[in-house]
N, C-alpha and C. Protein backbone atom coordinates (compact mmCIF):
# COMPACT_ATOMS: atom_id res chain seq x y z
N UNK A 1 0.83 -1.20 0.00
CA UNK A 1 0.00 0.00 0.00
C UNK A 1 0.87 1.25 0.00
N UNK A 2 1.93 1.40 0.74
CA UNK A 2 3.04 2.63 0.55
C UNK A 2 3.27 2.79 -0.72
N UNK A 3 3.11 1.90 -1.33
CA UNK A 3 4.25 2.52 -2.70
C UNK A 3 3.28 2.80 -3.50
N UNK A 4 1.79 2.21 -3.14
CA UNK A 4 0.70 2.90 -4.11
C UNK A 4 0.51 4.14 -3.51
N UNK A 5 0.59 4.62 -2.18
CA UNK A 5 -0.04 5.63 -1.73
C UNK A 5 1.19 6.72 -1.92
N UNK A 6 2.42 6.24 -1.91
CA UNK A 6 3.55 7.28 -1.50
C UNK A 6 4.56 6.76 -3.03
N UNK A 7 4.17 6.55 -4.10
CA UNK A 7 4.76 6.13 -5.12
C UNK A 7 6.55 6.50 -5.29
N UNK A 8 6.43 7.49 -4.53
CA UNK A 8 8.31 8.62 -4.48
C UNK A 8 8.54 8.37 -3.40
N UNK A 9 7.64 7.75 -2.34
CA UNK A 9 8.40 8.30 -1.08
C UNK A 9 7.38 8.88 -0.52
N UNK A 10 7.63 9.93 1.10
CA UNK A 10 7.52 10.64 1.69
C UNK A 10 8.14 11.49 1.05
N UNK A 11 7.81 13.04 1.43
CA UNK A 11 8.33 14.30 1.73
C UNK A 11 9.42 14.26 3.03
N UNK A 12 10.61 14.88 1.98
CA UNK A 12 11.53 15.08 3.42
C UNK A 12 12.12 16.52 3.08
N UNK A 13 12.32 17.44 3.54
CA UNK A 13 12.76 18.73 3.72
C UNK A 13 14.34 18.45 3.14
N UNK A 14 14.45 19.54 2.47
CA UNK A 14 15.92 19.52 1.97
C UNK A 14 16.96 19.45 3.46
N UNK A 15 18.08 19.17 3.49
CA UNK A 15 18.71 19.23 4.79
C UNK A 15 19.40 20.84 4.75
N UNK A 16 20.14 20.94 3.45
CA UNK A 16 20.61 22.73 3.38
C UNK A 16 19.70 23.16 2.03
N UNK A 17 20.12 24.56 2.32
CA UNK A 17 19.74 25.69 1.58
C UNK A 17 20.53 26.25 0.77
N UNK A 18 20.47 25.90 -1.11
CA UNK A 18 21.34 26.19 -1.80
C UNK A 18 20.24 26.65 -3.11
N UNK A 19 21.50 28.20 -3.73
CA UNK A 19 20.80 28.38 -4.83
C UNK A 19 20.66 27.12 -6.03
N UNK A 20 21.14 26.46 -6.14
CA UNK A 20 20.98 25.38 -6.76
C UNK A 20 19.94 24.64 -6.61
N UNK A 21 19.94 24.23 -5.95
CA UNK A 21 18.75 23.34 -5.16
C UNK A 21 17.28 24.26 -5.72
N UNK A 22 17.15 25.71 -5.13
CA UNK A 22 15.99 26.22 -5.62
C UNK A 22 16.15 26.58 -7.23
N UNK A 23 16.96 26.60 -8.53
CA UNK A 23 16.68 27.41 -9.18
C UNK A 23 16.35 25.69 -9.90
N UNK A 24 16.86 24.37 -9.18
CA UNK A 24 16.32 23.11 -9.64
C UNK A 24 15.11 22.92 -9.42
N UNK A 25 14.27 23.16 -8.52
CA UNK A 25 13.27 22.90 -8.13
C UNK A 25 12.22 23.81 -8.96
N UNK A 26 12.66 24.96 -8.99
CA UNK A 26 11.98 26.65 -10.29
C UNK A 26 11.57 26.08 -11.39
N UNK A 27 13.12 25.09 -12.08
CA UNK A 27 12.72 24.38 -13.51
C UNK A 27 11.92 23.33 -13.30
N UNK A 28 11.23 22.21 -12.29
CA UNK A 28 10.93 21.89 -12.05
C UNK A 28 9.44 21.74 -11.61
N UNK A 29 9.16 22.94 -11.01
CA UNK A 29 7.92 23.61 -11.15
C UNK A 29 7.39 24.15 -12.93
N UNK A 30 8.24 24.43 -13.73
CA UNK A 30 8.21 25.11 -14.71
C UNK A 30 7.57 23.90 -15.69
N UNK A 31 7.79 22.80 -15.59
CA UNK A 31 7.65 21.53 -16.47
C UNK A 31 6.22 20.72 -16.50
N UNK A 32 5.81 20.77 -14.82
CA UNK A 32 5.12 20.20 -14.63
C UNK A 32 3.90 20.39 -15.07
N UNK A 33 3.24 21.26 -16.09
CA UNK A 33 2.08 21.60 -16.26
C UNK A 33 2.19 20.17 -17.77
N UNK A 34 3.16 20.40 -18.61
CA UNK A 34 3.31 19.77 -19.52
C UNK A 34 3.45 18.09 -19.50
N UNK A 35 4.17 17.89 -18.09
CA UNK A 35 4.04 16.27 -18.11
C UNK A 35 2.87 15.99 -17.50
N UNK A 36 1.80 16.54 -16.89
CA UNK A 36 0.82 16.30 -16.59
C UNK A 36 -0.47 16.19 -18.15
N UNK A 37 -0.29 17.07 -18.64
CA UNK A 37 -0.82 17.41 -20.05
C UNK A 37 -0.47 15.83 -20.61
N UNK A 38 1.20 15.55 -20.56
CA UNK A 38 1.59 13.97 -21.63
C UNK A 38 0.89 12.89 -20.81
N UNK A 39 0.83 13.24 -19.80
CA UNK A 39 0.54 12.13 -19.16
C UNK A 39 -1.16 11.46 -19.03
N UNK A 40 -2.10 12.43 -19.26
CA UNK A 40 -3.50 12.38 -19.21
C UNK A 40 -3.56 12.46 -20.82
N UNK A 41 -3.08 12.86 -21.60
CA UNK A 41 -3.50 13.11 -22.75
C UNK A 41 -4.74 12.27 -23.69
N UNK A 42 -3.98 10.70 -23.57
CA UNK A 42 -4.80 9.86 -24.19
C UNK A 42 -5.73 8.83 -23.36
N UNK A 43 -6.03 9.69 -21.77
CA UNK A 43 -6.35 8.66 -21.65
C UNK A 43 -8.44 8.80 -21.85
N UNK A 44 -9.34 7.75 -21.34
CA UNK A 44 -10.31 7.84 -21.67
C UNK A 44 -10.99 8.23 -20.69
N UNK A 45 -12.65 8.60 -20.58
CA UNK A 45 -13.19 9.13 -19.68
C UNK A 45 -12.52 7.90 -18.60
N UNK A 46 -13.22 6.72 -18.99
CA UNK A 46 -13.32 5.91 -18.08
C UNK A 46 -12.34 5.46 -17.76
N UNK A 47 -10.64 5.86 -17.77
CA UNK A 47 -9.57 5.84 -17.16
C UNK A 47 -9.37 6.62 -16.31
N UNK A 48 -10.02 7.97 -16.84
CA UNK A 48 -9.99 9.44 -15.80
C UNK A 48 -10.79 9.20 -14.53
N UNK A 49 -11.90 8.12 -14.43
CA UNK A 49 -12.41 8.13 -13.77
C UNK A 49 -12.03 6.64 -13.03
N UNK A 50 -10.95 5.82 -13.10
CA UNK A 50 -10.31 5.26 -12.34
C UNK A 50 -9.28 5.41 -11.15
N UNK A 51 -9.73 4.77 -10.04
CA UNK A 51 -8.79 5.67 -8.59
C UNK A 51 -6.94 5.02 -8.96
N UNK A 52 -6.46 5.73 -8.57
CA UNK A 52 -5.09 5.23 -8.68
C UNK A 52 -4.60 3.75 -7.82
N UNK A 53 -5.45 3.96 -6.47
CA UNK A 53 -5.53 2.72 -5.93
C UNK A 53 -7.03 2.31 -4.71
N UNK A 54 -6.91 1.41 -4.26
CA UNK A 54 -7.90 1.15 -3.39
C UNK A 54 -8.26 2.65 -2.73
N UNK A 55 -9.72 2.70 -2.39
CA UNK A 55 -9.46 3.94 -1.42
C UNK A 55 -9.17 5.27 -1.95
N UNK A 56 -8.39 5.82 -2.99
CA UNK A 56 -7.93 6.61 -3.36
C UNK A 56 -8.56 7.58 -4.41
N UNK A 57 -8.29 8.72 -5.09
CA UNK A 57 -8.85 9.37 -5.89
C UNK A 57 -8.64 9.23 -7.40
N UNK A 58 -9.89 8.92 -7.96
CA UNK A 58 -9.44 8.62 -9.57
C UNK A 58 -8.56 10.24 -10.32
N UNK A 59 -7.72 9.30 -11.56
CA UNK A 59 -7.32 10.10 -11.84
C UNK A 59 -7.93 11.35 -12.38
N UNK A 60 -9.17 11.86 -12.39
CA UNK A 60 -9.49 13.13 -12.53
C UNK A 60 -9.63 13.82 -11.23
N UNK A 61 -10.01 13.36 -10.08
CA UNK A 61 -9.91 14.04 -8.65
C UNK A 61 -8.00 14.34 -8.47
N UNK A 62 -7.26 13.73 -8.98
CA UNK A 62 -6.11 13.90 -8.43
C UNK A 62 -5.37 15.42 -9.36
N UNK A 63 -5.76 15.67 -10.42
CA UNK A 63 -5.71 16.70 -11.65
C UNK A 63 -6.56 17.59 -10.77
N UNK A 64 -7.49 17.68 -10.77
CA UNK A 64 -8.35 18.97 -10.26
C UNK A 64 -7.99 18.90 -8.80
N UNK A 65 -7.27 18.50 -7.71
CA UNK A 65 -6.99 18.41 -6.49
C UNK A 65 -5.26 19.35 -6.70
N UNK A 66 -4.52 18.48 -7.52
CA UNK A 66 -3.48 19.55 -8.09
C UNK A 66 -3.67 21.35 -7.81
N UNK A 67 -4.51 21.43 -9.36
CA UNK A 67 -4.93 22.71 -9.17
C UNK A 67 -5.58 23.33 -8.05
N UNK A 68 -6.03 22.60 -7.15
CA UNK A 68 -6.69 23.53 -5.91
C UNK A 68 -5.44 23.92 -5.23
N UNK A 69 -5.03 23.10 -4.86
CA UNK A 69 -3.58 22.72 -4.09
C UNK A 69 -2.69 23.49 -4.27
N UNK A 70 -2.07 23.62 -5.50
CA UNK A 70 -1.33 25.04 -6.04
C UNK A 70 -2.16 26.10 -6.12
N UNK A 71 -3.08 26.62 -6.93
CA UNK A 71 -3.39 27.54 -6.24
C UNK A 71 -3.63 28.12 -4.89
N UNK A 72 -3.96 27.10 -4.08
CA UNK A 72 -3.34 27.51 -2.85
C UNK A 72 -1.88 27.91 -2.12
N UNK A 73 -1.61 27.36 -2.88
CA UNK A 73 0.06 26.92 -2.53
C UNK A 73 0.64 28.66 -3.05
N UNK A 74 0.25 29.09 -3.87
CA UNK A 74 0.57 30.60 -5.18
C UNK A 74 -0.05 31.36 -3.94
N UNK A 75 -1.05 31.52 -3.58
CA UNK A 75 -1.56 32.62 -2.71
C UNK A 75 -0.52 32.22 -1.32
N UNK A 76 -0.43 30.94 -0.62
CA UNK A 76 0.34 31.52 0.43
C UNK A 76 1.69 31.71 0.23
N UNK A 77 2.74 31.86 -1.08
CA UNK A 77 3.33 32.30 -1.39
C UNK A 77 3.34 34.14 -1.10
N UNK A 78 2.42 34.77 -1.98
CA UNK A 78 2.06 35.93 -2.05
C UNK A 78 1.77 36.32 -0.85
N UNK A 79 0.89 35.71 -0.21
CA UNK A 79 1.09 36.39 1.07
C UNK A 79 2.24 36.59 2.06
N UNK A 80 2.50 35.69 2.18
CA UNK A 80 4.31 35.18 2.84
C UNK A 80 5.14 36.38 2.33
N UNK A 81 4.85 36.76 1.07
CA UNK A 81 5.87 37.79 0.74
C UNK A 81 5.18 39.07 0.99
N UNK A 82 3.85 39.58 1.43
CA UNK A 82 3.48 41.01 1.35
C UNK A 82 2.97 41.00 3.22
N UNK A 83 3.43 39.85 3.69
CA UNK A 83 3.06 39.96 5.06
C UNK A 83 4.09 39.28 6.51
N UNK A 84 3.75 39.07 7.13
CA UNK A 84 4.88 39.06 8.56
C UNK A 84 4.18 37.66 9.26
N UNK A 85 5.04 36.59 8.60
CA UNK A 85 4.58 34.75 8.79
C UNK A 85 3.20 35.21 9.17
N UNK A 86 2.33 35.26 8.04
CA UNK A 86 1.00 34.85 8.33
C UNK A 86 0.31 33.79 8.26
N UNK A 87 -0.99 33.48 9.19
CA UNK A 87 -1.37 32.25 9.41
C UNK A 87 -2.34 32.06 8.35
N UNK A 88 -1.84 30.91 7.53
CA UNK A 88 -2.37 30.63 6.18
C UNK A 88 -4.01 29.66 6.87
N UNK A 89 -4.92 29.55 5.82
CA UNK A 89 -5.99 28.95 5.91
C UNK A 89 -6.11 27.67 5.25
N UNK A 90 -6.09 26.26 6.42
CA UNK A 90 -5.95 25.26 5.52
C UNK A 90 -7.05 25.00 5.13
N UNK A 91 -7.65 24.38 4.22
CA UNK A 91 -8.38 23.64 3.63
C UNK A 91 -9.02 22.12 3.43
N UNK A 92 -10.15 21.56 3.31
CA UNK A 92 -10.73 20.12 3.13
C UNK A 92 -10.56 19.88 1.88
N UNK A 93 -9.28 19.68 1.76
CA UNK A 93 -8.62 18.74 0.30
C UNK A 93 -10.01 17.33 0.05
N UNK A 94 -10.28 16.56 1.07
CA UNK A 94 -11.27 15.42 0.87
C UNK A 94 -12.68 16.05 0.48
N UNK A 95 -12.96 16.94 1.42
CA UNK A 95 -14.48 17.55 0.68
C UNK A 95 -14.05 18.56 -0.35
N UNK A 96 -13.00 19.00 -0.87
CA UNK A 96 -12.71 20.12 -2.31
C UNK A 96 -13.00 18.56 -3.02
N UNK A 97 -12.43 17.48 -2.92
CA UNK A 97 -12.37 16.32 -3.91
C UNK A 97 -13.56 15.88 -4.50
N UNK A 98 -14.70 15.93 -3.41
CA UNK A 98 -16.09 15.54 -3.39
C UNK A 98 -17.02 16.21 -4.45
N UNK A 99 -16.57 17.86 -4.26
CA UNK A 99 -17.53 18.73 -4.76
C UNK A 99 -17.51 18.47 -6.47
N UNK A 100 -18.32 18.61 -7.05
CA UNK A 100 -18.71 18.53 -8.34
C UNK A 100 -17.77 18.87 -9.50
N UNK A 101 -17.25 20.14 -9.25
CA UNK A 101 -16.44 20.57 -10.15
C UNK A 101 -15.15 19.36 -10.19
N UNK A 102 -15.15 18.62 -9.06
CA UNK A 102 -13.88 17.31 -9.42
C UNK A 102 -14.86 16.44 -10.30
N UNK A 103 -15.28 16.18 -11.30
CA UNK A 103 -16.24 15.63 -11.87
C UNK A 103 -16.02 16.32 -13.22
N UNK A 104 -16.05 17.34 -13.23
CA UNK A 104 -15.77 18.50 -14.58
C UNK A 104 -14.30 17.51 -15.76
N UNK A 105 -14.21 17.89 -16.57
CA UNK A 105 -13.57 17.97 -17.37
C UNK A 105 -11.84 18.04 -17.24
N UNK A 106 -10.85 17.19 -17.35
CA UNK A 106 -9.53 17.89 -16.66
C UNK A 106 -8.81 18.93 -17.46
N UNK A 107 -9.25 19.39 -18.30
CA UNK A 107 -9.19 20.19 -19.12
C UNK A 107 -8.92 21.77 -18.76
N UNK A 108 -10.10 21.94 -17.85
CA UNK A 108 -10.30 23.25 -17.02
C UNK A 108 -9.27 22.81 -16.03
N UNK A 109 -8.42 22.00 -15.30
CA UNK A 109 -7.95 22.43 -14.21
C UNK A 109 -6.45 22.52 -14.45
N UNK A 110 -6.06 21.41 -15.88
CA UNK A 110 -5.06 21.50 -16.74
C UNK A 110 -4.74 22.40 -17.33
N UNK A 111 -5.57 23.83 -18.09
CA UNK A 111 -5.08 25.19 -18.14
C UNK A 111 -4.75 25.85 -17.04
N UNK A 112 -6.00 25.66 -15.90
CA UNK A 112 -5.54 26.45 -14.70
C UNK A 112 -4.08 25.91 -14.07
N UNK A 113 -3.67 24.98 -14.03
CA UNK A 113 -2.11 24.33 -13.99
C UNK A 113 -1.10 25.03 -14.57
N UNK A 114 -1.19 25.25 -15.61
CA UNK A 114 -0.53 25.72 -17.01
C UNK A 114 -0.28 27.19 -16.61
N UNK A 115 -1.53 27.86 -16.35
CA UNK A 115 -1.76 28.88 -16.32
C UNK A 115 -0.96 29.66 -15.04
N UNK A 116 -1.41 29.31 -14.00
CA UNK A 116 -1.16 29.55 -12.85
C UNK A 116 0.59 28.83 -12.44
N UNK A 117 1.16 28.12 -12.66
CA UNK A 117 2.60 28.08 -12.45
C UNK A 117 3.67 28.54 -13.34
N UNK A 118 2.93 29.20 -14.50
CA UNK A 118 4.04 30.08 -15.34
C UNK A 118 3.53 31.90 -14.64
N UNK A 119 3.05 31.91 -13.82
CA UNK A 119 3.13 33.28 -13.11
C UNK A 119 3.81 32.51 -11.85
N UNK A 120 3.57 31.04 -11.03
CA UNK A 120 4.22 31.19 -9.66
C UNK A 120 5.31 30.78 -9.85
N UNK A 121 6.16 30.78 -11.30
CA UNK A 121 7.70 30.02 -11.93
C UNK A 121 7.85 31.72 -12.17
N UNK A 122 7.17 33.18 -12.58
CA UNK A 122 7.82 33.80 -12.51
C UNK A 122 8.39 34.35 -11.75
N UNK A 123 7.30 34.26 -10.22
CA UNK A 123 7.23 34.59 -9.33
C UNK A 123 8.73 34.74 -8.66
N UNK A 124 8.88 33.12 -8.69
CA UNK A 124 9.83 32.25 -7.92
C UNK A 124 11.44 33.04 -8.64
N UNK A 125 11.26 33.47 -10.11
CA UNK A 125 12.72 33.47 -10.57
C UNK A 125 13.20 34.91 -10.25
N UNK A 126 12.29 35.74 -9.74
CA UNK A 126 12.41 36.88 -9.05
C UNK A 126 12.47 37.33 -7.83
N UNK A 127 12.19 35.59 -7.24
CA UNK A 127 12.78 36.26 -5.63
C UNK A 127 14.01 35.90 -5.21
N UNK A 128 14.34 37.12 -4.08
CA UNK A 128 15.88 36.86 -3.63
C UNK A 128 16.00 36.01 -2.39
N UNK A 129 17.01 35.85 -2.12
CA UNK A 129 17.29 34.72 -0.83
C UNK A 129 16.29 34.97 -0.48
N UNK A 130 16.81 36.70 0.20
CA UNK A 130 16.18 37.04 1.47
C UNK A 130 14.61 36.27 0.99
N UNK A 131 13.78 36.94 0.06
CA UNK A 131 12.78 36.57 -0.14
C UNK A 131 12.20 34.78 0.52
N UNK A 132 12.77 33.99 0.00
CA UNK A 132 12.64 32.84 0.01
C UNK A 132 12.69 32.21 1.50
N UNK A 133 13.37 33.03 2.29
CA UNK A 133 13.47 32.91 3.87
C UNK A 133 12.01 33.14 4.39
N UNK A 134 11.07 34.13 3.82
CA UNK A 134 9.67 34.48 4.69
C UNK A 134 9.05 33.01 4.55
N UNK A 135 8.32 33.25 5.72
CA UNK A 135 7.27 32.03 6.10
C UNK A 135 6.07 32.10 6.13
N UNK A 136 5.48 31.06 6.19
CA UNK A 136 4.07 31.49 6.53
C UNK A 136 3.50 30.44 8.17
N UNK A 137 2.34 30.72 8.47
CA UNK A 137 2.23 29.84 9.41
C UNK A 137 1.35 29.10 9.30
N UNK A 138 1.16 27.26 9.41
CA UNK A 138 0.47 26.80 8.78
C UNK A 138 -0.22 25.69 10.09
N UNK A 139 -1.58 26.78 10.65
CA UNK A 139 -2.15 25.91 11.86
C UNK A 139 -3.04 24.77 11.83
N UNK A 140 -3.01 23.87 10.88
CA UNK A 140 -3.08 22.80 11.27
C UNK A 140 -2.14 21.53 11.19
N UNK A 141 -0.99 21.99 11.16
CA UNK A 141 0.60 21.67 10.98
C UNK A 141 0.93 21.99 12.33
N UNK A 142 0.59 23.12 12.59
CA UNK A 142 1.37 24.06 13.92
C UNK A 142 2.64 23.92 13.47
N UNK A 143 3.07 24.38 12.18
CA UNK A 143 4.02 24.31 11.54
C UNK A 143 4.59 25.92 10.72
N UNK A 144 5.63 26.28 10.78
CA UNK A 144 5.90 27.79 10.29
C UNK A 144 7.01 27.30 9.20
N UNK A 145 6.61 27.43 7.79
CA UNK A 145 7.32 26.76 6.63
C UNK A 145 7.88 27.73 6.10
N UNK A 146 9.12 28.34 6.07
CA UNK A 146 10.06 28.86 4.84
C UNK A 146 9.22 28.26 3.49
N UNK A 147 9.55 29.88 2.23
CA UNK A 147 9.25 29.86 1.01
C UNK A 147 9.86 28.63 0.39
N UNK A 148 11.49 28.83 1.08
CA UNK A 148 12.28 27.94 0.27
C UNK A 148 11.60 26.32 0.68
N UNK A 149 11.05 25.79 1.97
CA UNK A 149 10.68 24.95 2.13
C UNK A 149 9.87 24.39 0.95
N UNK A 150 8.63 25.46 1.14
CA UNK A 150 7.41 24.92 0.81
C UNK A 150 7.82 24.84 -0.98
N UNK A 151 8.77 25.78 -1.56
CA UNK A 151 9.10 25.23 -2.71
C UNK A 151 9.39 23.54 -3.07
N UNK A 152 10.20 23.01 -2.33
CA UNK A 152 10.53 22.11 -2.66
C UNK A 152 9.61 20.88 -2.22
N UNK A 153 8.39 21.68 -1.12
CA UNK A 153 7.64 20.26 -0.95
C UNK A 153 6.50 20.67 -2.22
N UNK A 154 6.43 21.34 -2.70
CA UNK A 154 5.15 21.63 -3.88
C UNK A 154 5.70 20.86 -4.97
N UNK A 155 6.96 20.92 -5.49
CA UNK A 155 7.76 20.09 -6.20
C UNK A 155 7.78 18.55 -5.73
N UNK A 156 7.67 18.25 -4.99
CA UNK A 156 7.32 16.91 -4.44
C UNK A 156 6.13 16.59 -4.64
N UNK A 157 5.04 17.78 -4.46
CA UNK A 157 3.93 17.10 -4.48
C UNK A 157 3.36 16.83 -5.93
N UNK A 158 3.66 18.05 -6.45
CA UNK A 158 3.47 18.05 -8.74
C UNK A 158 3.80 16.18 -8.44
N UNK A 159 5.71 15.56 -8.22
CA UNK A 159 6.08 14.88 -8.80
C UNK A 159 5.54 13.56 -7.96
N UNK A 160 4.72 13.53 -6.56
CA UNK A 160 3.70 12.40 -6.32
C UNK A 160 2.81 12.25 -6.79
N UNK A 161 2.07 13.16 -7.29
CA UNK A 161 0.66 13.36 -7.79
C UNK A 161 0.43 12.47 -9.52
N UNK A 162 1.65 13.24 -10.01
CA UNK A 162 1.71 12.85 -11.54
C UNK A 162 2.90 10.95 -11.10
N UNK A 163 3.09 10.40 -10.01
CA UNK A 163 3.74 8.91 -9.69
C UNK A 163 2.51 8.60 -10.24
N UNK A 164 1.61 9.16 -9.20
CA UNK A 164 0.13 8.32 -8.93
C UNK A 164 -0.36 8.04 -10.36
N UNK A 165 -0.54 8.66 -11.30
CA UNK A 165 -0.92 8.56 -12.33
C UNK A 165 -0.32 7.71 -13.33
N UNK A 166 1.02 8.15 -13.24
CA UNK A 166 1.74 7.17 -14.36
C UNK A 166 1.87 5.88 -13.73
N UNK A 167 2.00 5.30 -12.60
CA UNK A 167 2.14 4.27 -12.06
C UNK A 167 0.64 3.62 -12.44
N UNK A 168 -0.06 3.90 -11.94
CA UNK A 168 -1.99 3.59 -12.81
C UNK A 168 -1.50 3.09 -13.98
N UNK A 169 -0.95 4.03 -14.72
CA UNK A 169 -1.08 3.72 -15.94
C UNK A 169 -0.22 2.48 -16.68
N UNK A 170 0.85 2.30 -15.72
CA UNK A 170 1.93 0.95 -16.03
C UNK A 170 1.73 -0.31 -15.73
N UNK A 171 0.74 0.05 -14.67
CA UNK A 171 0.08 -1.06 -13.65
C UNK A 171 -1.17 -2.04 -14.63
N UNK A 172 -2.09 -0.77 -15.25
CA UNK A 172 -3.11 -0.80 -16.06
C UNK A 172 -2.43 -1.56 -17.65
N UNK A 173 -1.36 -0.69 -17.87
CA UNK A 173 -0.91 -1.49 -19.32
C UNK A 173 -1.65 -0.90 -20.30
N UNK A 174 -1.97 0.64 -20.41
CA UNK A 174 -2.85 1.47 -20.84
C UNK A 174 -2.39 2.81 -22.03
N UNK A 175 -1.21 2.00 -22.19
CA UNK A 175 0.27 2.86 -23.08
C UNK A 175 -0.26 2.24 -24.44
């Protein structure tokens, strides 16, 4: 069940802080709208609407869960940078999954993908250290995450999200 549920792994926090590391993670963010695009491209309703595993969210809840997710992820960015560690608002990722619009088309959440990380990839190539040091505070974590953190766990999450999928799809034999 781990390797269906955690296909990469866990999330583990970088141990140091190097420009390298973030301007890898920048291109990285920068890509992901497109391997998500190769990766759903051909598949059929009724693949889209297969869960990745027991229990889990078919691959169209996991596409439109993306986009909520980053867009969330883009605003507490922005805020982090126009405010003093503010306490971000988490969200019901399981009831956002439920609501209807995860049902919609992945189409709409695949532009909004597209759309929305070539402004938070510009975002990112314009901030300075200092920048990347602000935090935000994240209370149901009781957790206070550096920019630079949460960069590299959003990059983790693009590259679990799109495991989940391609692994479906190797598993399935659907190539």
């Amino acid at each position: 069940m781990t390797s269906l549920q955690y296909p990469i792994g866990l999330y583990e926090p970088a141990e140091t802080q190097t420009k390298e590391q973030r301007e890898a993670w920048i291109d990285q963010l920068a890509v992901i709208p497109q391997r998500y695009e190769e990766a759903t491209s051909q598949l059929t309703d009724a693949q889209l609407d297969t869960p990745y595993r027991a229990g889990g969210w078919t691959v169209r809840q996991l596409i439109h869960h993306v986009a909520d997710s980053h867009l969330n992820a883009y605003l507490r960015f922005k805020l982090a940078l126009t405010e003093d560690t503010p306490h971000i608002r988490p969200y019901d990722q399981e009831g956002f999954a439920a609501l209807p619009d995860s049902k919609a088309p992945i189409s709409l959440s695949l532009s909004l993908i597209t759309s929305l990380h070539h402004r938070w990839v510009t975002l990112l190539r314009e901030m300075t250290e200092e920048d990347f040091s602000a935090s935000y505070y994240h209370p149901a974590d009781q957790q206070t995450v550096s920019l630079y953190d949460a960069t590299g766990m959003y990059v983790w999450h693009s590259q679990h999200h799109l495991a989940h999928i391609t692994e479906l799809i190797k598993r399935n034999q659907w190539n």
